[in-house]
PDB file of N, CA and C in Angstrom:
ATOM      1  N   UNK A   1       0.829  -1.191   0.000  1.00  0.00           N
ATOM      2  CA  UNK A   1       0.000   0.000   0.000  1.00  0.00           C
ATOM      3  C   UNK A   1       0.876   1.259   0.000  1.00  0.00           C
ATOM      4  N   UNK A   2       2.021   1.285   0.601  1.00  0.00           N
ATOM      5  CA  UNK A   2       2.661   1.930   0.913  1.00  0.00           C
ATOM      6  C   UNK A   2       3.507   2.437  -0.497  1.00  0.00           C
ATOM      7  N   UNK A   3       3.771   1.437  -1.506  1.00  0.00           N
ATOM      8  CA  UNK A   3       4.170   1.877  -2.293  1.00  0.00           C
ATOM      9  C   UNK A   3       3.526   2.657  -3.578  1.00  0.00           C
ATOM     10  N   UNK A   4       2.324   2.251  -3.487  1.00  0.00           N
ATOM     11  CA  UNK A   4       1.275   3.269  -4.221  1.00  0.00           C
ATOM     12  C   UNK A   4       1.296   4.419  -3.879  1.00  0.00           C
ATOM     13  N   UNK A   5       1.266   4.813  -2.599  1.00  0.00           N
ATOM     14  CA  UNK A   5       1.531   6.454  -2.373  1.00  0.00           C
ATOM     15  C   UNK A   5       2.929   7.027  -2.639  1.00  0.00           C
ATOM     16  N   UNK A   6       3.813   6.295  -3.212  1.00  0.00           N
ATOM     17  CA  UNK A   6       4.952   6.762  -2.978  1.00  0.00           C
ATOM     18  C   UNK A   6       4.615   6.688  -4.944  1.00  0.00           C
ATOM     19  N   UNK A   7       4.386   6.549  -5.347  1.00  0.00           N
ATOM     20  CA  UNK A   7       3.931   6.287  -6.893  1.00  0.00           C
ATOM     21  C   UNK A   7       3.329   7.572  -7.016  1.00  0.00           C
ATOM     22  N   UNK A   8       1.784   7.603  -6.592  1.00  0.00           N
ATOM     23  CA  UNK A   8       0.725   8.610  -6.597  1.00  0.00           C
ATOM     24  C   UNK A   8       1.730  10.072  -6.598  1.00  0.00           C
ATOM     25  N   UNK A   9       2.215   9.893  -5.233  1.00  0.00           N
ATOM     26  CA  UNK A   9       3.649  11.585  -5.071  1.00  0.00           C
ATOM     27  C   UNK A   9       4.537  11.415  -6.483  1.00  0.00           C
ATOM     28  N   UNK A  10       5.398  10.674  -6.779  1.00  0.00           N
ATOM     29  CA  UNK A  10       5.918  10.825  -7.901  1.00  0.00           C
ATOM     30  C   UNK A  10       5.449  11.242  -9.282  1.00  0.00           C
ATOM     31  N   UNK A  11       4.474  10.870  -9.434  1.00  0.00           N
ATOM     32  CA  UNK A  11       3.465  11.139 -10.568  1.00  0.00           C
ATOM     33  C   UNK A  11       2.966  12.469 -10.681  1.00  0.00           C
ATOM     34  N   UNK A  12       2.054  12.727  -9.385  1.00  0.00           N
ATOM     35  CA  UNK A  12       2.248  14.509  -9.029  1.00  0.00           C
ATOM     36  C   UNK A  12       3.065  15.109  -9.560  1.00  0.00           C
ATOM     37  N   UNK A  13       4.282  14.610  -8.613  1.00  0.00           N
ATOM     38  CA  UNK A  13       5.846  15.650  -8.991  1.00  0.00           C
ATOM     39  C   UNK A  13       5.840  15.912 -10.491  1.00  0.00           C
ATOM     40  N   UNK A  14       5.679  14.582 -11.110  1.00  0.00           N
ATOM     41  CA  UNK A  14       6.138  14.766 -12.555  1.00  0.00           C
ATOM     42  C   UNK A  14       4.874  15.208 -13.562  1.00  0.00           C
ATOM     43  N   UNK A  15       3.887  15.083 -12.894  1.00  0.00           N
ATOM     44  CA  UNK A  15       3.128  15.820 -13.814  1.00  0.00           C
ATOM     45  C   UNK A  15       3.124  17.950 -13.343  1.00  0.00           C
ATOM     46  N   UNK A  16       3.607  17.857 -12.095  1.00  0.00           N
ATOM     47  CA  UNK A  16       4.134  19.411 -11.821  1.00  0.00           C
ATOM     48  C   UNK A  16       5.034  19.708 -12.731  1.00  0.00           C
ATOM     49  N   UNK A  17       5.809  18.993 -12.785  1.00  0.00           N
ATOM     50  CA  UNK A  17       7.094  19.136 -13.211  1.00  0.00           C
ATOM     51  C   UNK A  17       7.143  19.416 -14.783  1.00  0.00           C
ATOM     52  N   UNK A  18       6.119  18.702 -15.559  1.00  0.00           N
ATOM     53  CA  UNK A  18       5.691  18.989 -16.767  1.00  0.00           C
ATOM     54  C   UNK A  18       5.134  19.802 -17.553  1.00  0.00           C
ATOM     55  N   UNK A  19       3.972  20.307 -16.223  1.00  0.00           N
ATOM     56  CA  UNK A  19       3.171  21.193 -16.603  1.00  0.00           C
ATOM     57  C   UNK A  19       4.247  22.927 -16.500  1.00  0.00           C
ATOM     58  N   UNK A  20       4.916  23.073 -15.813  1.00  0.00           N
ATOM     59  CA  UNK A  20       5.851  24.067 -15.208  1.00  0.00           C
ATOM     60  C   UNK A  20       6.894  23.999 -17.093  1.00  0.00           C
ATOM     61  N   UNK A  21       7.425  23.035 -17.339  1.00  0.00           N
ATOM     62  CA  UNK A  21       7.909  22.993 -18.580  1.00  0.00           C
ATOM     63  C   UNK A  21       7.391  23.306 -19.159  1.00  0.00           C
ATOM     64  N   UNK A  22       5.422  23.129 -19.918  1.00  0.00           N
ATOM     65  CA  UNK A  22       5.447  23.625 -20.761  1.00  0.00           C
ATOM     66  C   UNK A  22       4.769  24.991 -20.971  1.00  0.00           C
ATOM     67  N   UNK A  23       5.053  25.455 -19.672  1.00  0.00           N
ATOM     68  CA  UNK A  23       4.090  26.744 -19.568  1.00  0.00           C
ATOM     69  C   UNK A  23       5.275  27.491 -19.301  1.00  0.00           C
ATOM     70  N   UNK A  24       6.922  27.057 -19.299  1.00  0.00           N
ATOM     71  CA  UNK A  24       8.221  28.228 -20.104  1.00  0.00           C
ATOM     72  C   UNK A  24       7.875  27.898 -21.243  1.00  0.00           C
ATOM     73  N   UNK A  25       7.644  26.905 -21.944  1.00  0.00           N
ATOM     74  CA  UNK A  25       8.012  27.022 -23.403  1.00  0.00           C
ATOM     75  C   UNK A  25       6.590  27.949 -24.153  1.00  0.00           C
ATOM     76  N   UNK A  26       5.674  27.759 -23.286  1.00  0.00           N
ATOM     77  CA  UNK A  26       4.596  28.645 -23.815  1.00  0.00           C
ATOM     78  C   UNK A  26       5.012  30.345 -23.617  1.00  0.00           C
ATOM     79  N   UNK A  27       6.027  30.550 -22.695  1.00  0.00           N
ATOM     80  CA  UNK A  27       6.337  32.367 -22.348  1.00  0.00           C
ATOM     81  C   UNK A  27       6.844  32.357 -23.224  1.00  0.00           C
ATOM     82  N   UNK A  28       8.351  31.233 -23.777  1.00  0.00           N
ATOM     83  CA  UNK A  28       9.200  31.354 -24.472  1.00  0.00           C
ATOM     84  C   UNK A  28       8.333  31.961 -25.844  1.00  0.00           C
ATOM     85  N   UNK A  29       7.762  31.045 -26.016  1.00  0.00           N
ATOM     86  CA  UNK A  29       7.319  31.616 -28.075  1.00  0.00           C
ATOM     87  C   UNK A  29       6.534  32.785 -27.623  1.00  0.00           C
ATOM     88  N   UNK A  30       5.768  32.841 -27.053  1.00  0.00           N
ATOM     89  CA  UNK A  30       4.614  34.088 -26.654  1.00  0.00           C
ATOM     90  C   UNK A  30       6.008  35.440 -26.750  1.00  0.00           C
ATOM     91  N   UNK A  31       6.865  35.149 -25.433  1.00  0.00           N
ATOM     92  CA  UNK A  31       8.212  36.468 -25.834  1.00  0.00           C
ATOM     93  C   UNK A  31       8.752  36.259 -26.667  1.00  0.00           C
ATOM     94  N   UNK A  32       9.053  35.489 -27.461  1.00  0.00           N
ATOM     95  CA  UNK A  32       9.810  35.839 -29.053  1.00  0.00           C
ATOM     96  C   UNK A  32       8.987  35.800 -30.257  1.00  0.00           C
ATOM     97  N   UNK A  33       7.409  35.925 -29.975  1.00  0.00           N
ATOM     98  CA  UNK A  33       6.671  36.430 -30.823  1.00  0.00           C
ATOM     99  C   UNK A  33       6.173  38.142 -30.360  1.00  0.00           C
ATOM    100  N   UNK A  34       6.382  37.859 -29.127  1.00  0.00           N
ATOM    101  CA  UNK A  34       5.696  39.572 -28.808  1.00  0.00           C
ATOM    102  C   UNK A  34       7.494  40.339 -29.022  1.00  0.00           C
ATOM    103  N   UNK A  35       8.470  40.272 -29.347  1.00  0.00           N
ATOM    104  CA  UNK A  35      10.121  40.624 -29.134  1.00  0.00           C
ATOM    105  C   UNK A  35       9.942  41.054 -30.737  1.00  0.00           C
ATOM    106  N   UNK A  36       9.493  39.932 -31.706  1.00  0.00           N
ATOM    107  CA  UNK A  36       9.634  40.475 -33.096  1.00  0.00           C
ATOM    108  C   UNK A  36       9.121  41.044 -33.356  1.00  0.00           C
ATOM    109  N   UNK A  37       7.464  41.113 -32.712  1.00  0.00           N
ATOM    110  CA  UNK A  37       6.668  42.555 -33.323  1.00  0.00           C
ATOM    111  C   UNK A  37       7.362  43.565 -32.885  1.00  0.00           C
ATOM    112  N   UNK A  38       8.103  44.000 -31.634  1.00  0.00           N
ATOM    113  CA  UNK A  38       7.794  45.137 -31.081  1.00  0.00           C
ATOM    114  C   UNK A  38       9.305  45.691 -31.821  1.00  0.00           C
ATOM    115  N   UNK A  39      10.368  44.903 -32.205  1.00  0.00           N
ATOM    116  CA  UNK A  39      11.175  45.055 -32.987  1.00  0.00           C
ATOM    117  C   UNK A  39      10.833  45.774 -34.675  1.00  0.00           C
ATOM    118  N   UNK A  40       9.983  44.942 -34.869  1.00  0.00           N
ATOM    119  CA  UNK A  40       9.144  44.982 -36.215  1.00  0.00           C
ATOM    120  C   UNK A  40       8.469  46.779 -36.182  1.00  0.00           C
ATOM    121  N   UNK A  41       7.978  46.733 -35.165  1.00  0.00           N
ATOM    122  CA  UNK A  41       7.142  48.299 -35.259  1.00  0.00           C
ATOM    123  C   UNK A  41       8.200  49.052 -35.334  1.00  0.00           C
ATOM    124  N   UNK A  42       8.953  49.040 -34.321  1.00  0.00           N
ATOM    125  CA  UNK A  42      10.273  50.192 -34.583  1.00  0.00           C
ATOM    126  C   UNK A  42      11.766  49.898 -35.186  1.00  0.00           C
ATOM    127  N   UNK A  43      11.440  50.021 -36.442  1.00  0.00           N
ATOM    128  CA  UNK A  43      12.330  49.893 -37.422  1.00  0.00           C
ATOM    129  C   UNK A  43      11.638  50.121 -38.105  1.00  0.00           C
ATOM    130  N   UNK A  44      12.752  51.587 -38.872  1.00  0.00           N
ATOM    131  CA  UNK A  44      12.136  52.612 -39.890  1.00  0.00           C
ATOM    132  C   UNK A  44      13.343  52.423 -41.236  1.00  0.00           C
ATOM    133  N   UNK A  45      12.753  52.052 -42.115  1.00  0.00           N
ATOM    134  CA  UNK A  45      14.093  52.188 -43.325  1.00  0.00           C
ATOM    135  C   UNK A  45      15.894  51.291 -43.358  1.00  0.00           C
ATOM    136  N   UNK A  46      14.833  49.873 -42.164  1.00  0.00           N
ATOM    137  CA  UNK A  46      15.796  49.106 -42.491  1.00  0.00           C
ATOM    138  C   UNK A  46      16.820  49.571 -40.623  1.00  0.00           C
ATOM    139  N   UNK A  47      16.396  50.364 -40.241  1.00  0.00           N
ATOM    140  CA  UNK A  47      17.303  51.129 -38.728  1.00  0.00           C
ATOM    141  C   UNK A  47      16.057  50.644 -37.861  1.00  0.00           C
ATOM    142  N   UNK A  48      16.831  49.847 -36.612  1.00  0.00           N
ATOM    143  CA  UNK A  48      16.099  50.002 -35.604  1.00  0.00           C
ATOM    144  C   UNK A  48      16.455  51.198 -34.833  1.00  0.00           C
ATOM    145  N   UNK A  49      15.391  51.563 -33.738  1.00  0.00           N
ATOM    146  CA  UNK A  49      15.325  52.631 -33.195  1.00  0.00           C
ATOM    147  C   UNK A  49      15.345  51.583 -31.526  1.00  0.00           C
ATOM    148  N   UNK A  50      16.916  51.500 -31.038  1.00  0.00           N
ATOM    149  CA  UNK A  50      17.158  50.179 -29.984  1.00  0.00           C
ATOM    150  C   UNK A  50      16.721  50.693 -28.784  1.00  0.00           C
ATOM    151  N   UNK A  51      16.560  51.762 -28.660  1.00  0.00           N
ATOM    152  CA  UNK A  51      15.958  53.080 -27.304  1.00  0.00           C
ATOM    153  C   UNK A  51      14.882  52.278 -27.337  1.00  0.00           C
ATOM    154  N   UNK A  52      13.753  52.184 -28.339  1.00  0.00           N
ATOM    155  CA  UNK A  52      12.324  52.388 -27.801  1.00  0.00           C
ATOM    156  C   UNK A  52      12.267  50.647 -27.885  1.00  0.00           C
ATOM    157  N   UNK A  53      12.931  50.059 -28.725  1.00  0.00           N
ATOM    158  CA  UNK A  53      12.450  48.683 -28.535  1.00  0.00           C
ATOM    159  C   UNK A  53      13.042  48.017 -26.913  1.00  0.00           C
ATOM    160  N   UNK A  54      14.310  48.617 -26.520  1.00  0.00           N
ATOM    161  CA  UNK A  54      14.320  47.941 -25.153  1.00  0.00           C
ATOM    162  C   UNK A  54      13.696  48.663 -23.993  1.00  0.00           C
ATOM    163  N   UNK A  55      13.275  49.752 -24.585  1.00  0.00           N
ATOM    164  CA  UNK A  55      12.341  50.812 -23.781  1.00  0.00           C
ATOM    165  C   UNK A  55      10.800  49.456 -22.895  1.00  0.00           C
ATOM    166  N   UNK A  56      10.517  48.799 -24.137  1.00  0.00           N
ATOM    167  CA  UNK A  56       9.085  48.013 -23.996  1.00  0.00           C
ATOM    168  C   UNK A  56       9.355  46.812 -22.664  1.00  0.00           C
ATOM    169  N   UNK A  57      10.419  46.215 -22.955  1.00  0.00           N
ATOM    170  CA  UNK A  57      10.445  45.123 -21.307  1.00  0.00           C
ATOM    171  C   UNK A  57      11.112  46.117 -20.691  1.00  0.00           C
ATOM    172  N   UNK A  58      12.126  46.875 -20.674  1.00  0.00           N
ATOM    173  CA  UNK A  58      12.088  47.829 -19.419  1.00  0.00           C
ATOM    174  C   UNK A  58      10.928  48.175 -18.398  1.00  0.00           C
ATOM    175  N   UNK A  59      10.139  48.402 -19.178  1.00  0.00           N
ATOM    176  CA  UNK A  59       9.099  49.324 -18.244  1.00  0.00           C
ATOM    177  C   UNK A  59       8.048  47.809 -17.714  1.00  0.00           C
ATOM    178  N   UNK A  60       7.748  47.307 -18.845  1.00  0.00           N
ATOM    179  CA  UNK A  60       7.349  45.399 -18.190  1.00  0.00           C
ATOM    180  C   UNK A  60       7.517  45.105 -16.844  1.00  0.00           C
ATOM    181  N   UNK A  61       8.966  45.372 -16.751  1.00  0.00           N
ATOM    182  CA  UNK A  61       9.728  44.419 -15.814  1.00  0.00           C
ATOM    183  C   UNK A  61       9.777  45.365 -14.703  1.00  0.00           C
ATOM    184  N   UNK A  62       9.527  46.845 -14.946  1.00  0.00           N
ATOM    185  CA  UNK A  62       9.311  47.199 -13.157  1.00  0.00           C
ATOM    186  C   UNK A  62       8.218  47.337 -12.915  1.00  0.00           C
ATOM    187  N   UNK A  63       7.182  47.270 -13.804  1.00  0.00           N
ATOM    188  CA  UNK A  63       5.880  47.418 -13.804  1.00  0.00           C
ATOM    189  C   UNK A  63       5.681  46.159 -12.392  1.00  0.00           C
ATOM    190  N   UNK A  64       6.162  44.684 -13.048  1.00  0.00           N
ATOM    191  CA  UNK A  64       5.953  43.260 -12.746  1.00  0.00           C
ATOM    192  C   UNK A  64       6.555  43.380 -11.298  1.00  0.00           C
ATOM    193  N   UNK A  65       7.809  44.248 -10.855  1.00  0.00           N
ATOM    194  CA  UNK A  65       8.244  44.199 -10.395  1.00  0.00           C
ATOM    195  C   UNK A  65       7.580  45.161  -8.839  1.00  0.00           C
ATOM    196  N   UNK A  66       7.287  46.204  -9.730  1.00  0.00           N
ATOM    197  CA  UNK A  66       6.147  47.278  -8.283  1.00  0.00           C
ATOM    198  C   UNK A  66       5.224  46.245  -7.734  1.00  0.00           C
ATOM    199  N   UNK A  67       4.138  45.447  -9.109  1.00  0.00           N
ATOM    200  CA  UNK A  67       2.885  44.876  -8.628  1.00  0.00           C
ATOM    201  C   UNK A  67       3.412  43.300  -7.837  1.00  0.00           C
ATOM    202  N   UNK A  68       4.690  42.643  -7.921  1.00  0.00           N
ATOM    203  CA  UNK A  68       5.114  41.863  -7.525  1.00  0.00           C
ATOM    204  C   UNK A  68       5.678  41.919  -5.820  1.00  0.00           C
ATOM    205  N   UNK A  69       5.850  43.421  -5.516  1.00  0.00           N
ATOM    206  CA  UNK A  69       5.901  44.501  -4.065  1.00  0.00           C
ATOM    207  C   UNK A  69       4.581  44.433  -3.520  1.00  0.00           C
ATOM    208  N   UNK A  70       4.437  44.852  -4.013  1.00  0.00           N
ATOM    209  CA  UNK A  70       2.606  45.159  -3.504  1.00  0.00           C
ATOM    210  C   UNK A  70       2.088  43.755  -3.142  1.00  0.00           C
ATOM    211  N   UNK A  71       2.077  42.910  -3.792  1.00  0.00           N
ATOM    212  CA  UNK A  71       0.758  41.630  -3.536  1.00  0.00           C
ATOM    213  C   UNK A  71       1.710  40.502  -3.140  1.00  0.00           C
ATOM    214  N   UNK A  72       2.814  40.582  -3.155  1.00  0.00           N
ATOM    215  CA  UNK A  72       3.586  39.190  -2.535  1.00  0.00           C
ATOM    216  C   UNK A  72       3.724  39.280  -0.684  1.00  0.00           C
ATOM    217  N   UNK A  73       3.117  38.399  -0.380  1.00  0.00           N
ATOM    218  CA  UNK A  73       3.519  38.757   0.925  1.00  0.00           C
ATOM    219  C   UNK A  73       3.572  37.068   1.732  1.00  0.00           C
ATOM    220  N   UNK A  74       4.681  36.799   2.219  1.00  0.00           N
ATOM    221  CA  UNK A  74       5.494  35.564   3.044  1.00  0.00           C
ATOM    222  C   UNK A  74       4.583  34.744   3.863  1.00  0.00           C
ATOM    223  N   UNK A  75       3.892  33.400   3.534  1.00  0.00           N
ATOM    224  CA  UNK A  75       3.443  32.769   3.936  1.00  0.00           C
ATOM    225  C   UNK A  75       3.721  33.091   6.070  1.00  0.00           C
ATOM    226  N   UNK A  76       2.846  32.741   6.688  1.00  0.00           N
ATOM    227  CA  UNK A  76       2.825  33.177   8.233  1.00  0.00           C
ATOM    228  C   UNK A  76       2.608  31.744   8.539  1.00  0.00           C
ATOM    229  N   UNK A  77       3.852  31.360   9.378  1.00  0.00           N
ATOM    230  CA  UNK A  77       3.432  30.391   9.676  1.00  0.00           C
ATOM    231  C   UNK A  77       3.124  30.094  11.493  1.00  0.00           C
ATOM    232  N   UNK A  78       2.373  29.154  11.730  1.00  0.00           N
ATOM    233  CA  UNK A  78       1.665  29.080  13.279  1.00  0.00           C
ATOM    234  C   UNK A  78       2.870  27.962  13.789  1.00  0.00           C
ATOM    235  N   UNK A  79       2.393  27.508  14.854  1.00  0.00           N
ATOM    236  CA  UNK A  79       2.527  26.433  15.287  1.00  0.00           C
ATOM    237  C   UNK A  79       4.326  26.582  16.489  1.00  0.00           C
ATOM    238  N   UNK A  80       5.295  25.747  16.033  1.00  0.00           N
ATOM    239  CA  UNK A  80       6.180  25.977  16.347  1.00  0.00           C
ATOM    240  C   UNK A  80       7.171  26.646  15.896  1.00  0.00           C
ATOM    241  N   UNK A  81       7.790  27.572  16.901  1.00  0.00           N
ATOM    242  CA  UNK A  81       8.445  28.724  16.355  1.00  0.00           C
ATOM    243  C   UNK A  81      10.088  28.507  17.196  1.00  0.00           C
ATOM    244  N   UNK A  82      10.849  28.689  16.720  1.00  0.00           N
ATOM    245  CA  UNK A  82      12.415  28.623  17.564  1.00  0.00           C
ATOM    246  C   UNK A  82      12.739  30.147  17.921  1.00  0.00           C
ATOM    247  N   UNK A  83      13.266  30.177  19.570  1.00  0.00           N
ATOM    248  CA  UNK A  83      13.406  31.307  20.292  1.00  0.00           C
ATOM    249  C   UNK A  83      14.786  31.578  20.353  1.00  0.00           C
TER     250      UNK A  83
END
């Protein structure tokens, strides 16, 4: 019996473990499809304009980064505590 649960947990793990894989590879194409448009828009006559295209995850990433301040806050845990 004992080894069925130890099965059941492994299986979990690896279906975590899978699902976590393919939901990078889903950011992955999603950011190197949203990277070429935004490349694509700014470029005029063959010149990119490299200001405004790294301008776009700049501002992303502190955006992610303020709202990631704001709403993250450290599990509290009860019970036993070391003094």
């Amino acid at each position: 019996c004992s080894g069925n649960a130890g099965s059941v947990q492994m299986n979990a793990r690896v279906t975590g473990e899978t699902q976590l894989k393919e939901a990078q590879e889903a950011g992955m194409l999603v950011g190197s499809w949203l990277s070429g448009l935004v490349a694509q828009h700014y470029t005029e006559a063959g010149s990119h304009s490299w200001q405004s295209i790294w301008l776009i995850p700049a501002v992303m990433g502190a955006v992610l980064a303020v709202v990631f301040a704001i709403f993250y806050r450290e599990a509290k845990h009860e019970g036993n505590t070391v003094s």
